[in-house]
Protein backbone atom coordinates (compact mmCIF):
# COMPACT_ATOMS: atom_id res chain seq x y z
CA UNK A 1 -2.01 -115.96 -90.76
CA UNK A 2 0.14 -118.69 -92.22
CA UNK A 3 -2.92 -121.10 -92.47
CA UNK A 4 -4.47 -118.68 -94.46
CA UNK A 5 -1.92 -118.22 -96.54
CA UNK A 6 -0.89 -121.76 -97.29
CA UNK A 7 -4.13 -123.17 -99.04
CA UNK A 8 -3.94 -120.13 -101.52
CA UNK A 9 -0.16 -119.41 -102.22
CA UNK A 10 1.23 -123.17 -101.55
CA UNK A 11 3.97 -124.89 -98.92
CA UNK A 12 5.96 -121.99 -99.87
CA UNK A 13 3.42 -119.80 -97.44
CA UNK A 14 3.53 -122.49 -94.64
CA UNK A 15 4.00 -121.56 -90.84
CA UNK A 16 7.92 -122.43 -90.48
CA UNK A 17 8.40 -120.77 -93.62
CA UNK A 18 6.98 -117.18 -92.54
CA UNK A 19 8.69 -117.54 -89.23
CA UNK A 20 11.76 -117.52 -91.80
CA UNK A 21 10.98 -114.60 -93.38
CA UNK A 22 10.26 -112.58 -90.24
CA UNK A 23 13.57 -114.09 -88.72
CA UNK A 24 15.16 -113.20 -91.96
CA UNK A 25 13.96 -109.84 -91.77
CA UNK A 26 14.94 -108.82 -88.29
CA UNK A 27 18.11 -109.97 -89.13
CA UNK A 28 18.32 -108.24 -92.15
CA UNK A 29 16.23 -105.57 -92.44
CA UNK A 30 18.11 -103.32 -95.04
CA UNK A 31 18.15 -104.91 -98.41
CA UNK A 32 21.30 -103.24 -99.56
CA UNK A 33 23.47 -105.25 -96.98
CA UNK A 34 22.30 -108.31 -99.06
CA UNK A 35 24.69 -110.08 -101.23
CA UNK A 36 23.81 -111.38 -104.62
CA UNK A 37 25.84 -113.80 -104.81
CA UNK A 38 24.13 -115.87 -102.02
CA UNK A 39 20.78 -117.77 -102.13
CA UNK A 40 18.20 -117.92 -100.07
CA UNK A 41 18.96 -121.60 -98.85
CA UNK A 42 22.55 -120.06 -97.52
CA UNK A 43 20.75 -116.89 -96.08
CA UNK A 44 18.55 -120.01 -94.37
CA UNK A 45 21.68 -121.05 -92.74
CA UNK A 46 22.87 -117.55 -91.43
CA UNK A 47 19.80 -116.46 -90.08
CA UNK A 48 20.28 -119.15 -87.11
CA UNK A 49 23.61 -117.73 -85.95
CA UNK A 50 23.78 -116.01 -82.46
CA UNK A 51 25.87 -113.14 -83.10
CA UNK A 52 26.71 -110.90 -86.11
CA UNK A 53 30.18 -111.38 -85.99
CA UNK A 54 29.42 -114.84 -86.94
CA UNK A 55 27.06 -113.70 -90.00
CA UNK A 56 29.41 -111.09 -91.25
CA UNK A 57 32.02 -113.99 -91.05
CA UNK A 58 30.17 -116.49 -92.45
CA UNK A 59 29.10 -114.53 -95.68
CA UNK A 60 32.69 -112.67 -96.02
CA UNK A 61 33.81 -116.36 -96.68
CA UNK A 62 30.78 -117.46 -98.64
CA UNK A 63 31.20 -114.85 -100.84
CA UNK A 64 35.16 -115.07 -100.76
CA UNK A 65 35.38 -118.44 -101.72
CA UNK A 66 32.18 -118.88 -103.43
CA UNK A 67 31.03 -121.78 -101.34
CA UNK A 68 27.91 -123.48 -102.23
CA UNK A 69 25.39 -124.73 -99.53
CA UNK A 70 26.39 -127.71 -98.49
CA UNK A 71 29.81 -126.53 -97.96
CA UNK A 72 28.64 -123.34 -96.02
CA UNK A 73 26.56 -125.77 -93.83
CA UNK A 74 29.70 -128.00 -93.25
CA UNK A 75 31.76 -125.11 -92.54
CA UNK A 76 29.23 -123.37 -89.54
CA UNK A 77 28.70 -127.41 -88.14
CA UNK A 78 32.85 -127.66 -87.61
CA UNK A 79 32.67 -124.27 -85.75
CA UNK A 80 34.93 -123.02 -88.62
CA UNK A 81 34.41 -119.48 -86.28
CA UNK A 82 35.11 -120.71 -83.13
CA UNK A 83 38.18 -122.65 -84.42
CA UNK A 84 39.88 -119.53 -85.75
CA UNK A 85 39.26 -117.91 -82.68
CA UNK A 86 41.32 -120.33 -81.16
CA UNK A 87 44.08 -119.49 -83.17
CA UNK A 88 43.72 -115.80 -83.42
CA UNK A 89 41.81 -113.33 -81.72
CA UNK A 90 38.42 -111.73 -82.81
CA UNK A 91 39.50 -108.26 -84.58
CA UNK A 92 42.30 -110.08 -86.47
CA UNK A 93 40.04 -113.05 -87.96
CA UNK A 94 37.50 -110.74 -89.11
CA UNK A 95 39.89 -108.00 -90.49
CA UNK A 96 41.21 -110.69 -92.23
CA UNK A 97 38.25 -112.07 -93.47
CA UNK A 98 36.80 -108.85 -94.89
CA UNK A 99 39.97 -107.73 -96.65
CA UNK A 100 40.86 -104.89 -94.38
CA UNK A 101 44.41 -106.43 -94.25
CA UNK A 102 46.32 -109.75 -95.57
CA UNK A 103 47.02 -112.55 -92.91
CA UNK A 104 50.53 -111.73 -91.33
CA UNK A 105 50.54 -115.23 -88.91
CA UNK A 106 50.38 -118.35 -90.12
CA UNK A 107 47.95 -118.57 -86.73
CA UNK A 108 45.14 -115.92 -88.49
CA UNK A 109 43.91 -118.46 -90.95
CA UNK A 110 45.11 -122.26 -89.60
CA UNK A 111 42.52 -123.86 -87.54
CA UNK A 112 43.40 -125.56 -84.64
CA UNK A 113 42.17 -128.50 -84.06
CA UNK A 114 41.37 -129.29 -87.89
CA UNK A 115 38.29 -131.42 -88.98
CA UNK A 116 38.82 -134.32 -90.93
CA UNK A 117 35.29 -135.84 -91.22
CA UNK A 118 35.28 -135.81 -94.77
CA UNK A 119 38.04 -138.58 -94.80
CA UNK A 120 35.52 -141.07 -93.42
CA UNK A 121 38.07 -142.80 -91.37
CA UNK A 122 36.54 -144.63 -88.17
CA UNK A 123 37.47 -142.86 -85.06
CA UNK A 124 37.81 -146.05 -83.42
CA UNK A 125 40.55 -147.60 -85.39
CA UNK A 126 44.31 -146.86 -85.48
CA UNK A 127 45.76 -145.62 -88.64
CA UNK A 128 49.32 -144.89 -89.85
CA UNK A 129 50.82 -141.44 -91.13
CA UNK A 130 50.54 -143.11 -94.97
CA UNK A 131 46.86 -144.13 -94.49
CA UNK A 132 45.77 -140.52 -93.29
CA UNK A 133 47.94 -139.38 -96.35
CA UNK A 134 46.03 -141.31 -98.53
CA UNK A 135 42.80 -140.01 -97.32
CA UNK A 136 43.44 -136.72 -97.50
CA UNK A 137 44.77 -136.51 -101.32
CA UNK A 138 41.86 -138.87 -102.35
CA UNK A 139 39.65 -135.75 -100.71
CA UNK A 140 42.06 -133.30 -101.96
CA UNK A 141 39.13 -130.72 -102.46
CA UNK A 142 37.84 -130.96 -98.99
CA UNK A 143 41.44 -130.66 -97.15
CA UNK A 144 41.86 -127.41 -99.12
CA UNK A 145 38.43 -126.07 -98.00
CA UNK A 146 39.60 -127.12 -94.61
CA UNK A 147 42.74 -125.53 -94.78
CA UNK A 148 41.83 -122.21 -95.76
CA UNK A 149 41.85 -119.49 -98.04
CA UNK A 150 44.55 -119.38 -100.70
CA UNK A 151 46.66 -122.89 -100.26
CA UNK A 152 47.47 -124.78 -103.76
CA UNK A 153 48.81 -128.20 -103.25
CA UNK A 154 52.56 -128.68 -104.17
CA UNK A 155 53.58 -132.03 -103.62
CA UNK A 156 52.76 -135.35 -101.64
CA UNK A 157 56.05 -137.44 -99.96
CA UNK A 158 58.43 -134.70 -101.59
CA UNK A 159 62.36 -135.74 -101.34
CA UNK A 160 64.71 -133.95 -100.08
CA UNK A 161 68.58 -135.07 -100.41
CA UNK A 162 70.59 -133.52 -97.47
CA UNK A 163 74.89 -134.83 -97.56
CA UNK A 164 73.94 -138.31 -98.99
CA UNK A 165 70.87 -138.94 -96.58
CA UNK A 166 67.20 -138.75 -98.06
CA UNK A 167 64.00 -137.41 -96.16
CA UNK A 168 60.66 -136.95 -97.02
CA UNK A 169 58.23 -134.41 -96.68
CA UNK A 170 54.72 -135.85 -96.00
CA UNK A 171 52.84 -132.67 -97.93
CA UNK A 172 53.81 -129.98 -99.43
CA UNK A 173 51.31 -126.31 -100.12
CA UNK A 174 52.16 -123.02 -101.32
CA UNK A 175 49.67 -120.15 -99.81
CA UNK A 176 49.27 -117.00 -102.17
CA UNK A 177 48.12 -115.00 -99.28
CA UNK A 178 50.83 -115.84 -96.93
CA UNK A 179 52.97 -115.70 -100.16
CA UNK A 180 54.83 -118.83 -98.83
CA UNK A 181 55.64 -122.65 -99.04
CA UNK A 182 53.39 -124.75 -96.66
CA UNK A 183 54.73 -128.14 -94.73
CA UNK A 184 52.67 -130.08 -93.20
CA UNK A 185 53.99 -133.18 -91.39
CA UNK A 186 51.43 -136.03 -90.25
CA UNK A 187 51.70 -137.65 -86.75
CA UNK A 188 48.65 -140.18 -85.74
CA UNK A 189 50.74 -141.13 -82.29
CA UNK A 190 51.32 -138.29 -79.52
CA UNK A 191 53.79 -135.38 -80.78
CA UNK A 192 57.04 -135.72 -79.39
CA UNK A 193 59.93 -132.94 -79.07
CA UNK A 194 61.72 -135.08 -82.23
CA UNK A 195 58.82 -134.43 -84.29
CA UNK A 196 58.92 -130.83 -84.22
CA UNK A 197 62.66 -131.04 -84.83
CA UNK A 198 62.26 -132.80 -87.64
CA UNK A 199 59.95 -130.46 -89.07
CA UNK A 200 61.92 -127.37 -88.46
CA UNK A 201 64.80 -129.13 -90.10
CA UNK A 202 62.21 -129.06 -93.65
CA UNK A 203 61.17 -125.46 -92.92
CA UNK A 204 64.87 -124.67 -92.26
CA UNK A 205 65.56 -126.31 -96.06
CA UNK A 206 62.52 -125.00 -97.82
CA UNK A 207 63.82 -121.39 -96.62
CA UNK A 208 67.13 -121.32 -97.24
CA UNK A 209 67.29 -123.79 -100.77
CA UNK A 210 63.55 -123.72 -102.03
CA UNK A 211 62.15 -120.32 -101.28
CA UNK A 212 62.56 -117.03 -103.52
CA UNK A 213 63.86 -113.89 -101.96
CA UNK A 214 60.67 -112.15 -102.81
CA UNK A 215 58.40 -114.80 -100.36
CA UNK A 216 57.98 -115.06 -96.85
CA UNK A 217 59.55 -117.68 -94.61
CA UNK A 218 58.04 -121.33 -94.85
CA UNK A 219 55.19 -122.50 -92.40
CA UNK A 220 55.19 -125.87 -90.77
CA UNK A 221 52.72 -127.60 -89.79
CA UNK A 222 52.48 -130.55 -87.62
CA UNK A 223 49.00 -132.43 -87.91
CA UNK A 224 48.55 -134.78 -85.07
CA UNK A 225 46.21 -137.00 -83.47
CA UNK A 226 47.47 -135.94 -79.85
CA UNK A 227 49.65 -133.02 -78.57
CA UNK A 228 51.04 -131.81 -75.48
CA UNK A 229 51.22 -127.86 -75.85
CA UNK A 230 53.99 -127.62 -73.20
CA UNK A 231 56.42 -129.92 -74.87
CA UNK A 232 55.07 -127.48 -78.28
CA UNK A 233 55.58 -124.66 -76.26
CA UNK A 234 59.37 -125.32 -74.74
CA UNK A 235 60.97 -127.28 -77.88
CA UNK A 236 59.80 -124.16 -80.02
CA UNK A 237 62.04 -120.45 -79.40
CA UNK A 238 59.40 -118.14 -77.63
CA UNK A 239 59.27 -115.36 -80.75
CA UNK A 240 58.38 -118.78 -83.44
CA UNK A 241 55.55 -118.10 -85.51
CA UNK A 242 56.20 -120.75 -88.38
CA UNK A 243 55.86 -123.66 -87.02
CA UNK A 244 52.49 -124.67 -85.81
CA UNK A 245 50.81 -127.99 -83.94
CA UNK A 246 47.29 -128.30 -85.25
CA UNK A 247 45.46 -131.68 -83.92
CA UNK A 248 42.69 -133.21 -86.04
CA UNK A 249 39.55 -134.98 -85.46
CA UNK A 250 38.05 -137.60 -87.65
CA UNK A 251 34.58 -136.75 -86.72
CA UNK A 252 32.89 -132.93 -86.24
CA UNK A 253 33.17 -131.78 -82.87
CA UNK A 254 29.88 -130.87 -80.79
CA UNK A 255 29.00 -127.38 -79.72
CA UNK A 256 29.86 -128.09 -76.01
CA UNK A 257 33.25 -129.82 -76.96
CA UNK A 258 34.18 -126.63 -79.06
CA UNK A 259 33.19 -124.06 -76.16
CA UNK A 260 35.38 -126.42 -73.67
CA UNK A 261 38.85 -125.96 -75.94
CA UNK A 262 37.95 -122.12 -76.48
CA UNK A 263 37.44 -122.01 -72.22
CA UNK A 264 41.02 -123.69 -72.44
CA UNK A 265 43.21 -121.74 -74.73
CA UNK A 266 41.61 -118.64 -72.87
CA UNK A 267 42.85 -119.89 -69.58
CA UNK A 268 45.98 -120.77 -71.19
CA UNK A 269 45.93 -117.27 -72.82
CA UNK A 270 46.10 -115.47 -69.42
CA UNK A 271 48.46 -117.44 -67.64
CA UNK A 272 50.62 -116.94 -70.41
CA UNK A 273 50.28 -112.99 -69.91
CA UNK A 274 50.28 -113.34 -66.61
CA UNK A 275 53.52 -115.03 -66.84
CA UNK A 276 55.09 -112.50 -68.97
């Protein structure tokens, strides 16, 4: 049929693309459930997901944040889906996602790990906390996608003057959705218990001098190259939800890696119940 086509209507008629169209129209076979604002190189891209949880995810965001192609493409090859998952559980992320309710947990729209491929830093090499800094305000626009829906960027190495004795915060967002301040400390050697302290000593300043009365509690987030979720898990009281270990990768993770950390936090999932 195609090769009959093709000579008379052009490449546009070829084989692979009428296997498109019948793949598109299985998968969407009423036309009112299309959305306008995508093009028919993104609906490309959704067609070859396995499950419709995925596609209703996938174009919620499209549509949400009004992501061309090539950052659609970018987002499905990190397993932004899968990633969320790991943070959240199904019926939350995609509640979330199609605005049937605003993200109550920090953990319903921070990824974990986060993928920093953009930053074209070699996996190979070591790098310190300023050099990732650097990176990631030089691609400013691509952290933000990676963060997440609704983060502004605040401040970079902001100083904070505690009883004579000056710290500084490595990055500083707001979140409109969370309605909150952001804090996100970098870490490119294993996580220790004095990192997280130090980071709940920020979030414990941004709440009680920087934040309004009208906004939620300050998130923290600590983005390392290596973490131990028990040390996480027993430095941290058991009811925290603010303060959040998130470990990045400088290069996008494979399929098989991906279903191997969502096997883990599952297992890690129900011995936690089972504990409780």
């Amino acid at each position: 049929m195609a090769q009959e086509l093709e000579p008379e209507y052009g490449s546009g008629y070829s084989k692979r693309q009428i296997e498109l169209f019948r793949q598109f129209y299985r998968t969407f076979p009423i036309a009112n459930a299309l959305r306008s604002q995508l093009s028919w190189t993104h609906y490309k891209l959704i067609i070859r997901l396995d499950s419709q949880d995925k596609i209703d995810f996938y174009i919620a965001e499209t549509v949400k944040n009004n992501w061309n192609t090539r950052q659609m493409e970018r987002q499905i090859n990190s397993s932004l889906w899968e990633r969320l998952l790991m943070s959240s559980d199904r019926k939350d992320v995609l509640a979330v996602v199609r605005n049937e309710k605003l993200p109550s947990e920090a953990k319903q729209i921070i990824k974990d790990p986060m993928v920093l491929e953009f930053l074209e830093l070699k996996r190979e090499a070591s790098y310190y906390e300023r050099d990732l800094e650097t990176a990631i305000i030089t691609h400013l626009q691509d952290f933000l996608l990676e963060l997440g829906n609704g983060f502004a960027f605040i401040a970079r190495q902001k100083r904070i003057h505690i009883d004579g004795d000056d710290f500084f915060v490595d990055l500083v967002f707001y979140n409109r959705l969370l309605q909150c301040f952001v804090i996100i400390e970098i870490k490119t050697e294993k996580l220790t218990h004095q990192d997280i302290g130090q980071l709940q000593m920020y979030v414990n300043y941004y709440d009680r001098i920087e934040k309004n009365d009208n906004e939620n509690p300050t998130i923290g987030i600590l983005l390392c190259a290596n973490k131990n979720d028990g040390v996480v898990k027993f430095t941290l009281p058991e009811n925290n939800k603010n303060i959040i270990a998130s470990q990045y990768n400088l290069y996008l993770p494979t399929e098989k890696q991906l279903l191997e950390e969502v096997k883990k936090e599952l297992q890690n999932f129900e011995e936690d119940k089972n504990q409780d």
